[in-house]
PDB file of N, CA and C in Angstrom:
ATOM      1  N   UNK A   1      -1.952 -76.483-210.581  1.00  0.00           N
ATOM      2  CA  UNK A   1      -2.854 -76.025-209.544  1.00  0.00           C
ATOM      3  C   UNK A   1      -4.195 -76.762-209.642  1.00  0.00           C
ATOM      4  N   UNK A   2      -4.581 -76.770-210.722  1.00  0.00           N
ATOM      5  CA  UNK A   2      -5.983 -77.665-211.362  1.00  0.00           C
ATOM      6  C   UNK A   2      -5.764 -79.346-211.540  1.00  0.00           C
ATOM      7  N   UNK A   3      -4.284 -79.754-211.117  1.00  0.00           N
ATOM      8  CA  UNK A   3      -4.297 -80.989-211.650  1.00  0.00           C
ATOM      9  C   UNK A   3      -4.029 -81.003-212.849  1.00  0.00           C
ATOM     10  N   UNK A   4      -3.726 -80.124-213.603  1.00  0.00           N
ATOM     11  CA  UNK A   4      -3.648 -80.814-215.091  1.00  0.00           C
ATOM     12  C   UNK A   4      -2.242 -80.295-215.573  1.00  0.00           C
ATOM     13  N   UNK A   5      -1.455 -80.849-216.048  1.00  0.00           N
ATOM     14  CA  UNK A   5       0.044 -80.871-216.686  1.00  0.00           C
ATOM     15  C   UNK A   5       0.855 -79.859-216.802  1.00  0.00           C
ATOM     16  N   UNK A   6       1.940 -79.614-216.139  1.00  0.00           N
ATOM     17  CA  UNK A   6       2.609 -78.247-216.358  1.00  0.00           C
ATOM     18  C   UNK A   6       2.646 -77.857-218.054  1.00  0.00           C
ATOM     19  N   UNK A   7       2.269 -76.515-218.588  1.00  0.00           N
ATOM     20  CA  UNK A   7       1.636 -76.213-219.934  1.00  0.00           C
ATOM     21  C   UNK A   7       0.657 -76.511-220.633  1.00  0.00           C
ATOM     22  N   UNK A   8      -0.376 -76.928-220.313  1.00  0.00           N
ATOM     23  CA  UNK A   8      -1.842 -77.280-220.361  1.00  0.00           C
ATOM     24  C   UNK A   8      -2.235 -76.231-221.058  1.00  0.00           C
ATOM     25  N   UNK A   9      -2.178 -75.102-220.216  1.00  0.00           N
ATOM     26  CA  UNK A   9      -2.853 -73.695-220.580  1.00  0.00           C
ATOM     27  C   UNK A   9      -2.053 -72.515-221.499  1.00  0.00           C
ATOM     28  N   UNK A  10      -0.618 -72.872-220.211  1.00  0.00           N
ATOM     29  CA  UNK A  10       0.451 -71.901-220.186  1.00  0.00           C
ATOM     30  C   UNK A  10       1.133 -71.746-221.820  1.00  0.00           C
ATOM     31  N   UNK A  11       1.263 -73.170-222.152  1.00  0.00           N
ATOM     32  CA  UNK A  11       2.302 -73.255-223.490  1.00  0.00           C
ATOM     33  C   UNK A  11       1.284 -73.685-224.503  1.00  0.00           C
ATOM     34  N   UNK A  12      -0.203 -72.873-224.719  1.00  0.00           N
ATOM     35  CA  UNK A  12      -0.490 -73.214-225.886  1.00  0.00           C
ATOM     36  C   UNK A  12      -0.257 -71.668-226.390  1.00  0.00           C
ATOM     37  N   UNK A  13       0.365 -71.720-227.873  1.00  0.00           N
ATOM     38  CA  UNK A  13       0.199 -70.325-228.619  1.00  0.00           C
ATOM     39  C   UNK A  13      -0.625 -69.968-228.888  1.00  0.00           C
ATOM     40  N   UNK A  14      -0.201 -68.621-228.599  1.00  0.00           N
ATOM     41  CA  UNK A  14      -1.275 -67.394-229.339  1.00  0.00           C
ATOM     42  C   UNK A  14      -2.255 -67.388-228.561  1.00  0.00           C
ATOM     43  N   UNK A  15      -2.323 -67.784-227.396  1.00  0.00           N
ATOM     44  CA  UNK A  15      -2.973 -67.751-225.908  1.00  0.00           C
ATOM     45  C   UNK A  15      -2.914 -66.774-224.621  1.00  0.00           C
ATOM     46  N   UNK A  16      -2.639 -65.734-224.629  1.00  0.00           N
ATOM     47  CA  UNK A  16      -1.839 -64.761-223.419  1.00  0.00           C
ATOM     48  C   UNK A  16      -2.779 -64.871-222.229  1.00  0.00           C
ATOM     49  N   UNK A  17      -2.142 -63.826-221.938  1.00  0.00           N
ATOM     50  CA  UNK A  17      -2.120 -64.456-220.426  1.00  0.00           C
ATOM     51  C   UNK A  17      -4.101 -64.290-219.880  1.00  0.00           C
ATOM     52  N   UNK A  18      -4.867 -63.249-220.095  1.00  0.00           N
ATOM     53  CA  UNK A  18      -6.092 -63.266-220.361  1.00  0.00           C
ATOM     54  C   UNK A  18      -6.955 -63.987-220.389  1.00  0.00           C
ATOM     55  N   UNK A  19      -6.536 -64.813-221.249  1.00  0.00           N
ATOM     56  CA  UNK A  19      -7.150 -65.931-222.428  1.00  0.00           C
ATOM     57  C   UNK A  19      -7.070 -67.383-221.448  1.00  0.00           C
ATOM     58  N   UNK A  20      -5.726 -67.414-220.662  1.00  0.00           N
ATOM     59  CA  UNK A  20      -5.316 -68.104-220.385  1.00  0.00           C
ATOM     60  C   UNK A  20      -6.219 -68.785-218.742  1.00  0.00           C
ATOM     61  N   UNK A  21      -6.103 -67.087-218.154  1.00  0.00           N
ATOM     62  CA  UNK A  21      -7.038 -67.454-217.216  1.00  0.00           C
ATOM     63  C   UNK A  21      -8.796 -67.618-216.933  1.00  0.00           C
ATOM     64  N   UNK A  22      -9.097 -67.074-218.156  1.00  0.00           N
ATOM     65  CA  UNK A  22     -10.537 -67.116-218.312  1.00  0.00           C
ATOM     66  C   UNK A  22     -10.556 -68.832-218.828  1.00  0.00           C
ATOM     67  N   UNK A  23      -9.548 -69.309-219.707  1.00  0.00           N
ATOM     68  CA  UNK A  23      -9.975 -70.799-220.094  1.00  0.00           C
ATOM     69  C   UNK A  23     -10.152 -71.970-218.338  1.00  0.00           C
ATOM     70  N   UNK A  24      -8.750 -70.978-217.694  1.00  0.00           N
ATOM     71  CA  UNK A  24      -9.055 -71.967-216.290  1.00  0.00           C
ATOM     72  C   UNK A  24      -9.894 -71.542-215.270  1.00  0.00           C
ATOM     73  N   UNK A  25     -10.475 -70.565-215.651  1.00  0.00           N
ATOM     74  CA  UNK A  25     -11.586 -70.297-214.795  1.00  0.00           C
ATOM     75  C   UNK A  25     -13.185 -70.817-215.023  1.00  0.00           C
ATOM     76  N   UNK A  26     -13.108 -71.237-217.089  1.00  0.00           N
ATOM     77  CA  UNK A  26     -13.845 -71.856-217.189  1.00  0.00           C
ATOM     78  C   UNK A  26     -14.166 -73.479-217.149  1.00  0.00           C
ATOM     79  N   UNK A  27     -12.832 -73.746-216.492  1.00  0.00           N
ATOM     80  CA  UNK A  27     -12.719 -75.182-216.425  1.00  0.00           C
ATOM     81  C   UNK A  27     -13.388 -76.083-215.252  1.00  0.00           C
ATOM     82  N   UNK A  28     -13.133 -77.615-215.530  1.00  0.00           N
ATOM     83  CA  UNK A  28     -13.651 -78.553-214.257  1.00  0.00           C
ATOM     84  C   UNK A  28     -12.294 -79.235-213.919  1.00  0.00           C
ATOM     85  N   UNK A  29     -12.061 -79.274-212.467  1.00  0.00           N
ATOM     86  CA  UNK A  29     -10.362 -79.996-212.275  1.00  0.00           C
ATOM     87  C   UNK A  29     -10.802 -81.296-212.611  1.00  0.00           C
ATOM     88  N   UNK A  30      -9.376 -81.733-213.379  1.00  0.00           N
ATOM     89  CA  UNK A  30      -9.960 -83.161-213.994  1.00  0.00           C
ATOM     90  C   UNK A  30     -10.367 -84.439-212.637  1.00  0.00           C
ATOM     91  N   UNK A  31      -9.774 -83.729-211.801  1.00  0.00           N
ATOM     92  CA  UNK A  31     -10.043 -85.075-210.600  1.00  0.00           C
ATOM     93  C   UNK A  31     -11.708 -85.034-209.715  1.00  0.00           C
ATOM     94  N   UNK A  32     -12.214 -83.528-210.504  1.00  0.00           N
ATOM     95  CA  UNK A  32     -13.751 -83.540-209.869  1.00  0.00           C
ATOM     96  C   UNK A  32     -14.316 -84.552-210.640  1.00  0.00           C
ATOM     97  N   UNK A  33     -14.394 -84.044-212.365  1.00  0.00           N
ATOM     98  CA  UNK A  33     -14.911 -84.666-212.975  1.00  0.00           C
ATOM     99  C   UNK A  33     -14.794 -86.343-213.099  1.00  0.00           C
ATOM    100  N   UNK A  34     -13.928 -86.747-212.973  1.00  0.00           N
ATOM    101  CA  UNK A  34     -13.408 -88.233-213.001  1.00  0.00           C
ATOM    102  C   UNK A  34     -14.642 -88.488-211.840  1.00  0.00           C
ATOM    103  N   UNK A  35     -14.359 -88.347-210.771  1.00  0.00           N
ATOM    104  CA  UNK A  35     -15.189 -88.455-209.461  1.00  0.00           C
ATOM    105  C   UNK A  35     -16.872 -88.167-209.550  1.00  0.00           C
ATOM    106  N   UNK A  36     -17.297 -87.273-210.454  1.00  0.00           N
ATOM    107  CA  UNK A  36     -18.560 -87.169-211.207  1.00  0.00           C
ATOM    108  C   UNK A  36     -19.127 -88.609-211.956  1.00  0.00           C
ATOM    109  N   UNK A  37     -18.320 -88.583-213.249  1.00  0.00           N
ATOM    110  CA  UNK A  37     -18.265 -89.752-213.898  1.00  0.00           C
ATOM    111  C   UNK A  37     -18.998 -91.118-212.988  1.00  0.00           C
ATOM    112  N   UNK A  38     -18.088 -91.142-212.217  1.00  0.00           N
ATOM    113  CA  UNK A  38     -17.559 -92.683-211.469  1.00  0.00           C
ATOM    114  C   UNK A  38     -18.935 -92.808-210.416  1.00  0.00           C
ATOM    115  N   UNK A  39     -19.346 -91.403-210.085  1.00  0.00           N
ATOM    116  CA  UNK A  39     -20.758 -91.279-209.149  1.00  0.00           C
ATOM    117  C   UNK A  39     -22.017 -91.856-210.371  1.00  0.00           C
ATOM    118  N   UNK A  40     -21.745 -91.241-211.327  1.00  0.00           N
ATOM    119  CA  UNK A  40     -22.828 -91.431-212.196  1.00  0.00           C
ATOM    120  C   UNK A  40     -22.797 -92.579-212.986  1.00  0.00           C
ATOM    121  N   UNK A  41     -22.059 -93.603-212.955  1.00  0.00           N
ATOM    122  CA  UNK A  41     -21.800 -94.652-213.464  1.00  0.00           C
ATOM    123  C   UNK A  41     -23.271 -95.594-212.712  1.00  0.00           C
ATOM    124  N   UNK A  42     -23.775 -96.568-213.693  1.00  0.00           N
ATOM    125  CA  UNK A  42     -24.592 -97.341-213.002  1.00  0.00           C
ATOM    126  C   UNK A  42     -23.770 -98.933-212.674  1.00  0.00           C
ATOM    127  N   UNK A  43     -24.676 -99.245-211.590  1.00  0.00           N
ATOM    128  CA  UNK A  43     -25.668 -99.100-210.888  1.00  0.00           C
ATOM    129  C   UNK A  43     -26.130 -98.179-209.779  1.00  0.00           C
ATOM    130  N   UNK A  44     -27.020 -97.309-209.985  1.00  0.00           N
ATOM    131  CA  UNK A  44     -26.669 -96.046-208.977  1.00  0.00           C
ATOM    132  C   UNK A  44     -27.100 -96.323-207.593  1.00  0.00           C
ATOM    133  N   UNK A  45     -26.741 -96.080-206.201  1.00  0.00           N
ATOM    134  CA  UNK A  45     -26.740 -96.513-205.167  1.00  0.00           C
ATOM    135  C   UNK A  45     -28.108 -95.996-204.871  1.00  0.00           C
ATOM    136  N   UNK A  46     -28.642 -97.001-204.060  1.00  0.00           N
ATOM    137  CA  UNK A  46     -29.929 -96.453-203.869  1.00  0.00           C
ATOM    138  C   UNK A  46     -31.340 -96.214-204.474  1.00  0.00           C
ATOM    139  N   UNK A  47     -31.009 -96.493-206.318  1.00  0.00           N
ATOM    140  CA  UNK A  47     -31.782 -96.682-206.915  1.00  0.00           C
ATOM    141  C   UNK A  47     -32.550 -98.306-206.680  1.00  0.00           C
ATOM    142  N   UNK A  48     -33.746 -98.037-206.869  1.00  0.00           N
ATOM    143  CA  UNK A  48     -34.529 -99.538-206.939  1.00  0.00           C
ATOM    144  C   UNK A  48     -34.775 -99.899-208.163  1.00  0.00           C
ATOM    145  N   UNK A  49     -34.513 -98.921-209.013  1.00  0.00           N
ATOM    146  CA  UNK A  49     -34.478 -99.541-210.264  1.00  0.00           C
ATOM    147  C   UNK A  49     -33.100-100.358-210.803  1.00  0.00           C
ATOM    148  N   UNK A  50     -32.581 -99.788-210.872  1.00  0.00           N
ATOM    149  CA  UNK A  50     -30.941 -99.907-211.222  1.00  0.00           C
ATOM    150  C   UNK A  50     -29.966-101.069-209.733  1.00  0.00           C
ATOM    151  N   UNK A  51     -30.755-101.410-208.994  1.00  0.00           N
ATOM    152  CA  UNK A  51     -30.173-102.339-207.734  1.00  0.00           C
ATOM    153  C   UNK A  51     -31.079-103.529-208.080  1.00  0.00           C
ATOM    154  N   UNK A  52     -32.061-103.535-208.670  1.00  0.00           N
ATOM    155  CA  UNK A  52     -32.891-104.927-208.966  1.00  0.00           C
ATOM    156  C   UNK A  52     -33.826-105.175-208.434  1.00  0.00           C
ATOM    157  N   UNK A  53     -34.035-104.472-206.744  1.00  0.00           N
ATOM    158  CA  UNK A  53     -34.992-104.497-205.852  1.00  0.00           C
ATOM    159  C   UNK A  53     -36.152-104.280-206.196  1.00  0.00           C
TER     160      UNK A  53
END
């Protein structure tokens, strides 16, 4: 549902079901973050510092 691997959450032990959804509720889907990353990567658009201008 999050993008991330069937048993990610589901098949770690000693994890129930609780546990399970508070970890994915505290999560970031990995395809936001990637997309974060890749924004924040320099050279940042628009910067005049970081563009040379």
């Amino acid at each position: 549902m999050q993008g991330l691997d069937a048993g990610w959450v589901t098949a770690t032990p000693g994890l129930g079901r609780p546990a399970q959804l508070t970890a994915l509720g505290n999560g970031v889907v990995p395809q936001q973050a990637a997309r974060a990353v890749r924004l924040l990567e320099p050279p940042f658009p628009g910067c005049p510092r970081c563009s040379g201008a």
